[in-house]
N, C-alpha and C. Protein backbone atom coordinates (compact mmCIF):
# COMPACT_ATOMS: atom_id res chain seq x y z
N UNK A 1 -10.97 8.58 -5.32
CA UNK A 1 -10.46 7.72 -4.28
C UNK A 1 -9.94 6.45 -4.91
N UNK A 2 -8.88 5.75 -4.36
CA UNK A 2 -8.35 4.79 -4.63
C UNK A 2 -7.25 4.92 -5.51
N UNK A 3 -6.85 6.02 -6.56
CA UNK A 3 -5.85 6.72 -7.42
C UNK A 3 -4.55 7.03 -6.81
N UNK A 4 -4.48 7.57 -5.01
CA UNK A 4 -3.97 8.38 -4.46
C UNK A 4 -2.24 8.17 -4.60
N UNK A 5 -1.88 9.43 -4.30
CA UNK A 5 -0.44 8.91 -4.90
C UNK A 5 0.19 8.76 -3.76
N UNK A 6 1.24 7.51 -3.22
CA UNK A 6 1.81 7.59 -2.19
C UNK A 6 3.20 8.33 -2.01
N UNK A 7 3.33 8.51 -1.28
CA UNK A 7 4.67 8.82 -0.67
C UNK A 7 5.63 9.22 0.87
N UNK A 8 6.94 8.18 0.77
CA UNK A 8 7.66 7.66 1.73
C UNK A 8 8.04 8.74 2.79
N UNK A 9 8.23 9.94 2.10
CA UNK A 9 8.86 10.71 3.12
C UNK A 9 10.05 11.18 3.24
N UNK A 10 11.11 10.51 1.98
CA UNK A 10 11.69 10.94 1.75
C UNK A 10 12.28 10.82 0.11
N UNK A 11 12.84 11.83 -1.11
CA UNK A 11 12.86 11.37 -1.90
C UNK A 11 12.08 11.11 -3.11
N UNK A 12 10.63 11.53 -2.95
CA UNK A 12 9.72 11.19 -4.21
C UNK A 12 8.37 12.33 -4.01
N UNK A 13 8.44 12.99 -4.76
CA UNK A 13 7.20 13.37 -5.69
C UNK A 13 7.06 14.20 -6.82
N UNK A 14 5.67 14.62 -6.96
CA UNK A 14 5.17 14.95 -8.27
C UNK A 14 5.48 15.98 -8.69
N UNK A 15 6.19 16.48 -9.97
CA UNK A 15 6.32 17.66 -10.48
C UNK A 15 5.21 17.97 -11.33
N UNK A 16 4.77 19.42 -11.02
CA UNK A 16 4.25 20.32 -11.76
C UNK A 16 4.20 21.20 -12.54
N UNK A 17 3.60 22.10 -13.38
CA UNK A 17 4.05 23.37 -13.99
C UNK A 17 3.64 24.05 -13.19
N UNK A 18 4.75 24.86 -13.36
CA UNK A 18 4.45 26.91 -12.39
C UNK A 18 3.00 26.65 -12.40
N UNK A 19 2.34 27.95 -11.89
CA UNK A 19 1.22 28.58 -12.30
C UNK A 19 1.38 29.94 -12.19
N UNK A 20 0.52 30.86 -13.18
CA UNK A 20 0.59 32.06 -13.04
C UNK A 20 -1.04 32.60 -12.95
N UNK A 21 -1.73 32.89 -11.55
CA UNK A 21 -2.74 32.77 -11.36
C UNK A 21 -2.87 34.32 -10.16
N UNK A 22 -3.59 35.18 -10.89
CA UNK A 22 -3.82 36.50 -9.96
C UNK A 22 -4.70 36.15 -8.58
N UNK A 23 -5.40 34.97 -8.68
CA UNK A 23 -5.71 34.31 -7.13
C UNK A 23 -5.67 32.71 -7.69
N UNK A 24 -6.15 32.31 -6.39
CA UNK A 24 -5.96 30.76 -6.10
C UNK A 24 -7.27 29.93 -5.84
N UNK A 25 -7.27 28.65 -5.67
CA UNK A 25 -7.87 27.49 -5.07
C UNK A 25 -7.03 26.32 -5.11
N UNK A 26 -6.81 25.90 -4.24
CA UNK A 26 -6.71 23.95 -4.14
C UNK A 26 -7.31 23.69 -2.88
N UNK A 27 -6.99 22.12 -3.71
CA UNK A 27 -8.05 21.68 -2.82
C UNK A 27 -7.02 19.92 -2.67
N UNK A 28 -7.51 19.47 -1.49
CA UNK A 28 -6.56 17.54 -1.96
C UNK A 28 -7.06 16.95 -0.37
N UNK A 29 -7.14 15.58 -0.53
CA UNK A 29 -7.21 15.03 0.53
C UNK A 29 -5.86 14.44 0.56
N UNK A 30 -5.66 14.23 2.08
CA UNK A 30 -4.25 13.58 2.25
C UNK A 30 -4.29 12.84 3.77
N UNK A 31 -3.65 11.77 3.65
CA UNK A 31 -3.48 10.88 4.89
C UNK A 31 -2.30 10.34 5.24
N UNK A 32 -1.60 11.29 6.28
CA UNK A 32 -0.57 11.40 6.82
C UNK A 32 -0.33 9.50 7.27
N UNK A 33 0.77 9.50 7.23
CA UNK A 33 1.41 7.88 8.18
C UNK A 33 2.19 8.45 9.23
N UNK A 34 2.82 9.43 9.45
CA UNK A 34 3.63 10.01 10.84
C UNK A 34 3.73 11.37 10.71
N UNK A 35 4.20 11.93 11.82
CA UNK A 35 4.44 13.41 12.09
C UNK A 35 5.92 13.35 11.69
N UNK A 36 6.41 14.18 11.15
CA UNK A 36 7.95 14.40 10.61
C UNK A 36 8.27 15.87 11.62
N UNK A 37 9.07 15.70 12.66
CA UNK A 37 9.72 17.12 13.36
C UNK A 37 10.81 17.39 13.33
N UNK A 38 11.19 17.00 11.85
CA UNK A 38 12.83 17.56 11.43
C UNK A 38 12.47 18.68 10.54
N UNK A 39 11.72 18.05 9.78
CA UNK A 39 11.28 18.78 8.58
C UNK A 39 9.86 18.99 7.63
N UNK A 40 9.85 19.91 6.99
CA UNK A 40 8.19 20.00 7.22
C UNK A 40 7.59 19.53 6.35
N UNK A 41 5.96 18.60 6.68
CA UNK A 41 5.55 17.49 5.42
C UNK A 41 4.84 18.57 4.57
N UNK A 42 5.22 18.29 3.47
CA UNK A 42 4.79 19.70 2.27
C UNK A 42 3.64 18.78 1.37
N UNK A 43 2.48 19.18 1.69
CA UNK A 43 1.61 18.15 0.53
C UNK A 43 1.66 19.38 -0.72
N UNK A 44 1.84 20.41 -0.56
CA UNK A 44 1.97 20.88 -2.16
C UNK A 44 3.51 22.36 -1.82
N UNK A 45 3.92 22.33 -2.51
CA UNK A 45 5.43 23.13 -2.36
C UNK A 45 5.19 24.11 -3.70
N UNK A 46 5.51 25.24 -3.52
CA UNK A 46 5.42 26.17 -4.48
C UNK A 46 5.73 27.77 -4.02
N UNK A 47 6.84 27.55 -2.88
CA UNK A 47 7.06 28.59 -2.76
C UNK A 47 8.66 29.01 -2.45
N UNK A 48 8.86 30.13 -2.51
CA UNK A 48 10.18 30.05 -3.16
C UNK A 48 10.61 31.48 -1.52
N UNK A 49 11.26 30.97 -0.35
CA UNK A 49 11.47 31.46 1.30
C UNK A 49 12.77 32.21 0.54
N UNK A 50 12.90 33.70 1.25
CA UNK A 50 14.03 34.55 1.20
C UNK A 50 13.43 35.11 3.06
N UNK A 51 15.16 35.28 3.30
CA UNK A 51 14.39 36.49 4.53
C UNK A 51 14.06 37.51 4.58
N UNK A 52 14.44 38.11 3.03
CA UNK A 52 13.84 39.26 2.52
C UNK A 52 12.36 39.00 1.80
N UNK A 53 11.08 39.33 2.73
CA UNK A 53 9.51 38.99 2.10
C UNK A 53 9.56 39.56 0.20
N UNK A 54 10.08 40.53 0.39
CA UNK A 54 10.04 41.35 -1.38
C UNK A 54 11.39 40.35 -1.98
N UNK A 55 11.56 39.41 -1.75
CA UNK A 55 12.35 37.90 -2.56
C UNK A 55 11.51 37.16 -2.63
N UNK A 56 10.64 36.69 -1.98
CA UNK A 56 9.67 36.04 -1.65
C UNK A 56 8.90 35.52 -2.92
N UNK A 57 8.30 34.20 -2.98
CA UNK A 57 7.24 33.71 -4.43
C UNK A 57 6.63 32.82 -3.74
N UNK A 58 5.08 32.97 -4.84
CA UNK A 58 4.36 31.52 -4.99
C UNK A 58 3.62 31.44 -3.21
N UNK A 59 3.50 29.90 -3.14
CA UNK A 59 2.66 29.31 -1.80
C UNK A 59 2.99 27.98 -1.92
N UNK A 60 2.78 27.27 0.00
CA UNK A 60 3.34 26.50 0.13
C UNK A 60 2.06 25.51 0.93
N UNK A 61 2.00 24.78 0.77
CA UNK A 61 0.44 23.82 1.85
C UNK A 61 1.43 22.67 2.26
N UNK A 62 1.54 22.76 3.92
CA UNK A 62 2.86 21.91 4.49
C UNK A 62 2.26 21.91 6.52
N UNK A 63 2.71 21.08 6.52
CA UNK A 63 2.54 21.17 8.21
C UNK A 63 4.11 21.60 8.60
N UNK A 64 4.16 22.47 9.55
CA UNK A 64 5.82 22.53 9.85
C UNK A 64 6.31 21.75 10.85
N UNK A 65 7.42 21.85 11.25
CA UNK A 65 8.48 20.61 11.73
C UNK A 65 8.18 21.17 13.33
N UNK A 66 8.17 22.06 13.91
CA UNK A 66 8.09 22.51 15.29
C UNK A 66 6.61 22.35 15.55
N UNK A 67 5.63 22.04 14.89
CA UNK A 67 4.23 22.32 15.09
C UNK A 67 3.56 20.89 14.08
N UNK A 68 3.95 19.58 14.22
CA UNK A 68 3.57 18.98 12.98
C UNK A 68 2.45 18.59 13.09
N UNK A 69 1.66 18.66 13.58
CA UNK A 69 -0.07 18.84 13.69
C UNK A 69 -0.93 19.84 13.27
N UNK A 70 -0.07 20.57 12.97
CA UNK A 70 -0.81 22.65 12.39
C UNK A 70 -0.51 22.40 10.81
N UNK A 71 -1.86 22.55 10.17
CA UNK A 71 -1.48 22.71 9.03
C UNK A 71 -1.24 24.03 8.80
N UNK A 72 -0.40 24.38 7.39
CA UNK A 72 -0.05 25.97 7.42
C UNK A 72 -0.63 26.01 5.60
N UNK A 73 -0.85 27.11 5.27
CA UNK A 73 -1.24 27.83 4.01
C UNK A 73 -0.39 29.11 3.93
N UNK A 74 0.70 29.07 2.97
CA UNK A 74 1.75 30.54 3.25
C UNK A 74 1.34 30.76 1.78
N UNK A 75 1.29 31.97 1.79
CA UNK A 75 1.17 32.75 0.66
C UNK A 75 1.84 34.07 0.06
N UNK A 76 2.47 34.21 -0.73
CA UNK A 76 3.01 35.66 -1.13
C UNK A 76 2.13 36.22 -2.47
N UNK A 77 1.68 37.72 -1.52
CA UNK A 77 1.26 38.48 -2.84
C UNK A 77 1.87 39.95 -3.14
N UNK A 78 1.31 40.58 -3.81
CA UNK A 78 2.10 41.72 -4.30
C UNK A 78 0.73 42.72 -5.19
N UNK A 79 0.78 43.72 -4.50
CA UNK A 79 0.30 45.33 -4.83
C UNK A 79 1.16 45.44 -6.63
N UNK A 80 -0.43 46.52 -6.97
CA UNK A 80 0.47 46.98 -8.28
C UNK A 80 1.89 47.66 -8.70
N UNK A 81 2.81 48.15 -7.14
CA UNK A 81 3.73 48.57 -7.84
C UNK A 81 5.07 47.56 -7.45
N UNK A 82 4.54 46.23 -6.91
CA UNK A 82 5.53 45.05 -6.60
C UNK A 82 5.77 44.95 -5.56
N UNK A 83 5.11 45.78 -4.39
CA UNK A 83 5.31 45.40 -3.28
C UNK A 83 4.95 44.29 -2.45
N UNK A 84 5.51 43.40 -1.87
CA UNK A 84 4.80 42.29 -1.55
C UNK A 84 4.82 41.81 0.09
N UNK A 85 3.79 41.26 0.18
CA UNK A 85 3.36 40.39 1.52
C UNK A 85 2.67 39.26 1.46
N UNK A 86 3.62 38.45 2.64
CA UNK A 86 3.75 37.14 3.33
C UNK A 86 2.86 37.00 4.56
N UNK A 87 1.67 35.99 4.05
CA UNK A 87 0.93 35.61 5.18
C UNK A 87 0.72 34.48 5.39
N UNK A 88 0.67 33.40 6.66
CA UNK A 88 -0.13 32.38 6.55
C UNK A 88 -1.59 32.25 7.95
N UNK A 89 -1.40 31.26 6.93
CA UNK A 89 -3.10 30.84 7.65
C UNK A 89 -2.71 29.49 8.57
N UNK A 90 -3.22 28.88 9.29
CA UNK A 90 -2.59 28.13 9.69
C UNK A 90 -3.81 27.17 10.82
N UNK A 91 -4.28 25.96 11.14
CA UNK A 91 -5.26 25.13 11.85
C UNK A 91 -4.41 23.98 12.75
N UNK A 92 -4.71 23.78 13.86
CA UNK A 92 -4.18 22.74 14.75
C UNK A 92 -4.99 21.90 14.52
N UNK A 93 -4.89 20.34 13.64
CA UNK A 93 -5.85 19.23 13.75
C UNK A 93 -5.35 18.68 15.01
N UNK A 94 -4.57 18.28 16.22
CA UNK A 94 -4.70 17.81 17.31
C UNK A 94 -3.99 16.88 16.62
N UNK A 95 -4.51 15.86 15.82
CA UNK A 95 -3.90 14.37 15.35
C UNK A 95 -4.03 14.77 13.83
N UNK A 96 -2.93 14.60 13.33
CA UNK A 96 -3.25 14.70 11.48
C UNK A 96 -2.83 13.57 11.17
N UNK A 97 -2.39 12.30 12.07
CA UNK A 97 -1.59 11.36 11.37
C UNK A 97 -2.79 10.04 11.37
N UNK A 98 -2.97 9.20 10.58
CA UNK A 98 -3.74 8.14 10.24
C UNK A 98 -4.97 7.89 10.12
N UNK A 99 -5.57 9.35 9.61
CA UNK A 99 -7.03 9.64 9.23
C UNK A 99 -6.86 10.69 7.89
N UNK A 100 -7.59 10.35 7.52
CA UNK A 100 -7.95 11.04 5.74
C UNK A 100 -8.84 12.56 6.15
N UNK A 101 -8.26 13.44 5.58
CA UNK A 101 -8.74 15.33 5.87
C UNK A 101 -8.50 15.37 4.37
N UNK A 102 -9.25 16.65 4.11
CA UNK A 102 -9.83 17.14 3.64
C UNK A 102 -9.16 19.13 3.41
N UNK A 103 -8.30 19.20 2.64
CA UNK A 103 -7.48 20.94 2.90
C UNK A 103 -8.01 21.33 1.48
N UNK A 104 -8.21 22.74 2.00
CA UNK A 104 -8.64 23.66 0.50
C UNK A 104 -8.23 24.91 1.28
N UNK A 105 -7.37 25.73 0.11
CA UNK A 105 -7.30 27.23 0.42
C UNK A 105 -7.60 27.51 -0.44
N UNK A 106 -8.09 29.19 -0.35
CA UNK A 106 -8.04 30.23 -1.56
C UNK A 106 -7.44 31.41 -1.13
N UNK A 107 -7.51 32.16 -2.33
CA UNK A 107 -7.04 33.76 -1.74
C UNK A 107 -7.85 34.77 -2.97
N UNK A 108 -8.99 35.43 -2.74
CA UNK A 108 -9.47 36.35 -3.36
C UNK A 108 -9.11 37.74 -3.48
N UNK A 109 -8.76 37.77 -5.11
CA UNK A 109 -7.62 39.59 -5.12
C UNK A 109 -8.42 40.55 -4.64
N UNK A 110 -10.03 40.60 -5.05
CA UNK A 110 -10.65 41.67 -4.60
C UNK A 110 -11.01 41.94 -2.83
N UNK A 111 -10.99 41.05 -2.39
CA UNK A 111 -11.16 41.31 -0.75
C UNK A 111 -9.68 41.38 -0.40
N UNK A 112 -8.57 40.39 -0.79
CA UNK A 112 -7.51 40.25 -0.05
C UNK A 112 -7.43 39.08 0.42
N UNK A 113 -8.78 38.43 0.64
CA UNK A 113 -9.10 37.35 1.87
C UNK A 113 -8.39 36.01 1.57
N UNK A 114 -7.42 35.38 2.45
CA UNK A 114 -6.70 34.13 2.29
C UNK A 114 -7.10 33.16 3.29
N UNK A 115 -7.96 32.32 2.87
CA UNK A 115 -8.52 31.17 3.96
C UNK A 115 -8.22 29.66 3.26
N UNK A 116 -8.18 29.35 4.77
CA UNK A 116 -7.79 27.79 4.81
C UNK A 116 -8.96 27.29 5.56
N UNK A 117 -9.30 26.15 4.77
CA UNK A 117 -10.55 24.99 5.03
C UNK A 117 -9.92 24.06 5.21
N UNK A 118 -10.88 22.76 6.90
CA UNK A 118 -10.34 21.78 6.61
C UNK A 118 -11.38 20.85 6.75
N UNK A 119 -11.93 20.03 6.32
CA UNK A 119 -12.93 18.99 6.18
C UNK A 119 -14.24 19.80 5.82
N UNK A 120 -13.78 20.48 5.00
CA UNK A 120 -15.14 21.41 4.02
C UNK A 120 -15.22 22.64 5.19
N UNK A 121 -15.02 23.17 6.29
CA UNK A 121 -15.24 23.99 7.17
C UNK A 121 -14.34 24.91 7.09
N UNK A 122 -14.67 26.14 7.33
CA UNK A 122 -13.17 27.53 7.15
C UNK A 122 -12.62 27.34 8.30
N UNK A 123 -11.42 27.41 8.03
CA UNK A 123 -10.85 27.10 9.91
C UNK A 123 -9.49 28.35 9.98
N UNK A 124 -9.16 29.03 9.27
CA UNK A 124 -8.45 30.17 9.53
C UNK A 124 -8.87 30.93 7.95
N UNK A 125 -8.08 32.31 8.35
CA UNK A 125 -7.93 33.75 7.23
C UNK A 125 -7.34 34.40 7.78
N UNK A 126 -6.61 35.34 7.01
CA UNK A 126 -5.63 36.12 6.89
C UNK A 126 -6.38 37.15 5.89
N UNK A 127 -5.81 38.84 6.03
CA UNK A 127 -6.08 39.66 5.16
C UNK A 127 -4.44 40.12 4.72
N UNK A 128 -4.94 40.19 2.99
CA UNK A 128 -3.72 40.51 2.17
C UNK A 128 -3.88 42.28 1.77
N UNK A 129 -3.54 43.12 1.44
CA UNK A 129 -3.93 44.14 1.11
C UNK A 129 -4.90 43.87 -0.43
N UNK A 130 -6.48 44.54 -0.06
CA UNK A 130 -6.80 44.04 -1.60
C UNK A 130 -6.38 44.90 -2.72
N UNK A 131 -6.52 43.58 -3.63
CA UNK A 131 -6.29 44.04 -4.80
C UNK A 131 -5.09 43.28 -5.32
N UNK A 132 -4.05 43.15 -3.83
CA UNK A 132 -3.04 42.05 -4.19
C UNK A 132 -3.51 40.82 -5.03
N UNK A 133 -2.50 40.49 -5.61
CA UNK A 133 -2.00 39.27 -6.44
C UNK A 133 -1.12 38.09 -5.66
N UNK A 134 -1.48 37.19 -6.39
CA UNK A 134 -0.43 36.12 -6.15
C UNK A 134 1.03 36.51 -6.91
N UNK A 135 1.54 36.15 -6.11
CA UNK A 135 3.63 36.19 -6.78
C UNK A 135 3.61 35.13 -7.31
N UNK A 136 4.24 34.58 -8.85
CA UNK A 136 4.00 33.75 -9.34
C UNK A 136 5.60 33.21 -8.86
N UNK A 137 5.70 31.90 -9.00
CA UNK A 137 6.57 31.11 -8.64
C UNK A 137 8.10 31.16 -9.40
N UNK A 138 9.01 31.91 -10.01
CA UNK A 138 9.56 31.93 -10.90
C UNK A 138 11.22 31.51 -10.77
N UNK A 139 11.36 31.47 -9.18
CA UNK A 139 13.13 31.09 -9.45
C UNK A 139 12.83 29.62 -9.44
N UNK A 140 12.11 29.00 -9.32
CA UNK A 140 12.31 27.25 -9.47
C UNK A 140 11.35 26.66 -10.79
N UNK A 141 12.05 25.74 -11.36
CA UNK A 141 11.39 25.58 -12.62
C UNK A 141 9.80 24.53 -12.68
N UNK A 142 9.72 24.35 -11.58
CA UNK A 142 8.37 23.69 -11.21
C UNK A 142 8.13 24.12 -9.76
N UNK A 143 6.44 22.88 -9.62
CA UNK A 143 5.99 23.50 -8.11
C UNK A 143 5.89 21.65 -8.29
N UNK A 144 5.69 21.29 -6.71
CA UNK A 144 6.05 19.81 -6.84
C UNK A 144 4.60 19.81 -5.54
N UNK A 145 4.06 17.79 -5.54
CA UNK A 145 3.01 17.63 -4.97
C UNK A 145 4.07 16.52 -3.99
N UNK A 146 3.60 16.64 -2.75
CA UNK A 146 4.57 15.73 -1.87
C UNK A 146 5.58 16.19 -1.41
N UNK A 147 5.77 17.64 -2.22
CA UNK A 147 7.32 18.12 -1.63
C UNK A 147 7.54 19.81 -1.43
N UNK A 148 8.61 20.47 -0.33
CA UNK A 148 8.25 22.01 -0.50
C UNK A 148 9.88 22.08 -0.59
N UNK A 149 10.65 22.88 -1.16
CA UNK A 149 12.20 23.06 -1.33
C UNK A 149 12.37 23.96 -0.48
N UNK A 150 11.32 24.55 0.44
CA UNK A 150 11.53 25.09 1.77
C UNK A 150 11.53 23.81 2.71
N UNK A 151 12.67 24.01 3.89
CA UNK A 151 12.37 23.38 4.70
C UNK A 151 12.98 22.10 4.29
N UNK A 152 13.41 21.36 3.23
CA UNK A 152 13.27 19.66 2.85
C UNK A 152 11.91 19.00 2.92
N UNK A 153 10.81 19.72 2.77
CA UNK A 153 9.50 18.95 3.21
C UNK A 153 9.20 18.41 1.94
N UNK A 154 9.59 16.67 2.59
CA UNK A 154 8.57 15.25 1.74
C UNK A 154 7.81 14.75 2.50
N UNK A 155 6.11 14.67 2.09
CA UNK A 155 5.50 14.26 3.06
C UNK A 155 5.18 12.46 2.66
N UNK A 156 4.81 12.35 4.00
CA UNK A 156 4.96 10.55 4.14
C UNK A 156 3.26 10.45 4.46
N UNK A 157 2.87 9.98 3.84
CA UNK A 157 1.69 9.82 3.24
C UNK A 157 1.07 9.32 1.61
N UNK A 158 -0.13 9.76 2.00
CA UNK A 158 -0.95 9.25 0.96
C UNK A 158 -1.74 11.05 0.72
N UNK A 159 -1.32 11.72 -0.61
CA UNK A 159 -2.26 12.53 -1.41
C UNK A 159 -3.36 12.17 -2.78
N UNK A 160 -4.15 12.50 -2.34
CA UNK A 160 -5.40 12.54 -3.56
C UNK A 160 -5.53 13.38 -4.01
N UNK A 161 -6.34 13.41 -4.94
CA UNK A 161 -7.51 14.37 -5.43
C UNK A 161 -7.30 16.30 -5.49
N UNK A 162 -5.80 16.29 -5.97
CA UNK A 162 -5.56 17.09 -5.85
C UNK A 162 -5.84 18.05 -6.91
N UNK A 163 -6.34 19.47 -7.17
CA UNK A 163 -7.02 20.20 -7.58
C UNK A 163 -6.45 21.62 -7.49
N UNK A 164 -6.51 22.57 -8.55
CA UNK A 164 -5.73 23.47 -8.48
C UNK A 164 -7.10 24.49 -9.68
N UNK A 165 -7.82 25.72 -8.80
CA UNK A 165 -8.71 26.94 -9.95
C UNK A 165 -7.54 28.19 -9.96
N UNK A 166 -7.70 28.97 -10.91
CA UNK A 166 -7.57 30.00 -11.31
C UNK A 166 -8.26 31.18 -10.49
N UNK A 167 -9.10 30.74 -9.50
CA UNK A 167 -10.47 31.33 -8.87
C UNK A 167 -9.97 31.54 -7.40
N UNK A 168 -11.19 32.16 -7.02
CA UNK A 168 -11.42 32.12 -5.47
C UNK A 168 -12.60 31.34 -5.36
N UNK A 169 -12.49 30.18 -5.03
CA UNK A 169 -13.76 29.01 -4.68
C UNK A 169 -14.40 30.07 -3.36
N UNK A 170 -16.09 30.10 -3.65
CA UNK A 170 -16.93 29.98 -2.77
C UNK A 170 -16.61 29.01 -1.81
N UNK A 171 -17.30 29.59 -0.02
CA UNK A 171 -17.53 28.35 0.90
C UNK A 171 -18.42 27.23 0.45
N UNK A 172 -19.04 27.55 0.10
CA UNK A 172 -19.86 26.72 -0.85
C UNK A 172 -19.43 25.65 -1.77
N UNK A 173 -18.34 26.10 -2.47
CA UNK A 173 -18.10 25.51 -3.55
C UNK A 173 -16.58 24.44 -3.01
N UNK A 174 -16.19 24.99 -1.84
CA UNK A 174 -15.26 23.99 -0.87
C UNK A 174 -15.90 23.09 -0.47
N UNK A 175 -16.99 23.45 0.35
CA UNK A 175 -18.05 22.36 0.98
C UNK A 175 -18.33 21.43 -0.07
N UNK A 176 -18.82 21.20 -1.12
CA UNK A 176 -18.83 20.86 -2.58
C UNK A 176 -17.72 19.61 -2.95
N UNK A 177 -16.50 20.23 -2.84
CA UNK A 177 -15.34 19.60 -3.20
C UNK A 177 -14.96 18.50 -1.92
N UNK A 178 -15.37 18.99 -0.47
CA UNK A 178 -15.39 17.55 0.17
C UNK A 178 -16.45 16.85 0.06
N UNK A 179 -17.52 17.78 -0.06
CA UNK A 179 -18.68 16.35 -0.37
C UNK A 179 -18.74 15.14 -1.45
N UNK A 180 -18.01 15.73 -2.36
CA UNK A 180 -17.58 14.60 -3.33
C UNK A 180 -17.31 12.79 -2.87
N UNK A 181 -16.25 13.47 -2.18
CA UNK A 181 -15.63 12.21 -1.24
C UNK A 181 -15.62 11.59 -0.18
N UNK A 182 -15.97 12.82 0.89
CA UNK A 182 -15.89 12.48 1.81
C UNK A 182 -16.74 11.34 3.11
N UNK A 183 -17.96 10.56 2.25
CA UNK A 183 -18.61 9.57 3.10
C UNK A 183 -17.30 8.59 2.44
N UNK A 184 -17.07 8.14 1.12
CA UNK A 184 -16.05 7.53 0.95
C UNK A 184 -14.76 7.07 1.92
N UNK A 185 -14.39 7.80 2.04
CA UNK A 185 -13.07 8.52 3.01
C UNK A 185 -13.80 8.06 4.69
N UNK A 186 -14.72 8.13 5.08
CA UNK A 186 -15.14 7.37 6.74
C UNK A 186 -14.86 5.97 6.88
């Protein structure tokens, strides 16, 4: 706490490297300053939208522009012979704007299971076919924090503590990752 990186909303954020990760975790606190319903606030961008799903890459953690109170978790994975599917997960906070939350997803290859947490609590899942993989991110040369190249989403806010396993985090081990911070953050 106190590190957090800001940003306007339009115009600025953090580049990353790809990742190439057969499942997932992140995790970040973030504190919205407004609802954006043009375009969608992307606190982490890493996914690469075709209308064809088998074009499809990567994952995206963004509230969308028709719904800017729903956070969303989109994910693309892919079966051993490349077949792939697009799911998201998705939570209505009611108000996301001028209070500090708490988002963590994962997606575990052996169940399939793709859940989104929000203030340490599971608040949606989705089933992937198991065994699926993550689609690694490959037509864009980074994944960016603050921003999704779907959509134009720059989010206007404040991100923290942002965190990225190789894993499928336990509920446990989410609960964990807000407890860190979160009397801080009240």
């Amino acid at each position: 706490m106190g590190g957090g990186l800001s940003f306007s909303g339009f115009g600025n954020n953090v580049s990353i490297p790809r990742m190439n990760y057969d499942e997932i975790s992140f995790s970040a606190w973030f504190y919205k300053n407004v609802n954006d319903t043009t375009n969608a606030d992307a606190i982490f961008g890493g996914w690469f939208w075709d209308s064809n799903t088998q074009l499809q890459e990567g994952f995206d953690v963004r509230f969308y522009m028709s719904s800017p109170d729903t956070l969303q978790f989109v994910l693309v994975t892919q079966n051993g012979g490349g077949t792939k599917t697009r799911k998201t997960v998705e939570y209505n906070l009611m108000n996301s704007v001028a209070t500090w939350h708490h988002v963590a997803g994962t997606y575990n290859k052996t169940t399939g299971e793709q859940k989104l947490y929000v203030n340490g609590q599971l608040s949606a899942i989705q089933t992937h076919p198991a065994g699926n993989t993550v689609v690694p991110l490959v037509s864009y040369p980074d994944m960016r924090i603050g921003y999704s190249r779907t959509n134009n989403g720059y989010f206007n806010g404040i991100i923290d503590d942002v965190r990225f396993y190789n894993l499928a985090l336990s509920e446990q081990g989410v609960l964990n990752l807000f407890n860190i911070q979160a009397t801080a953050r009240q």
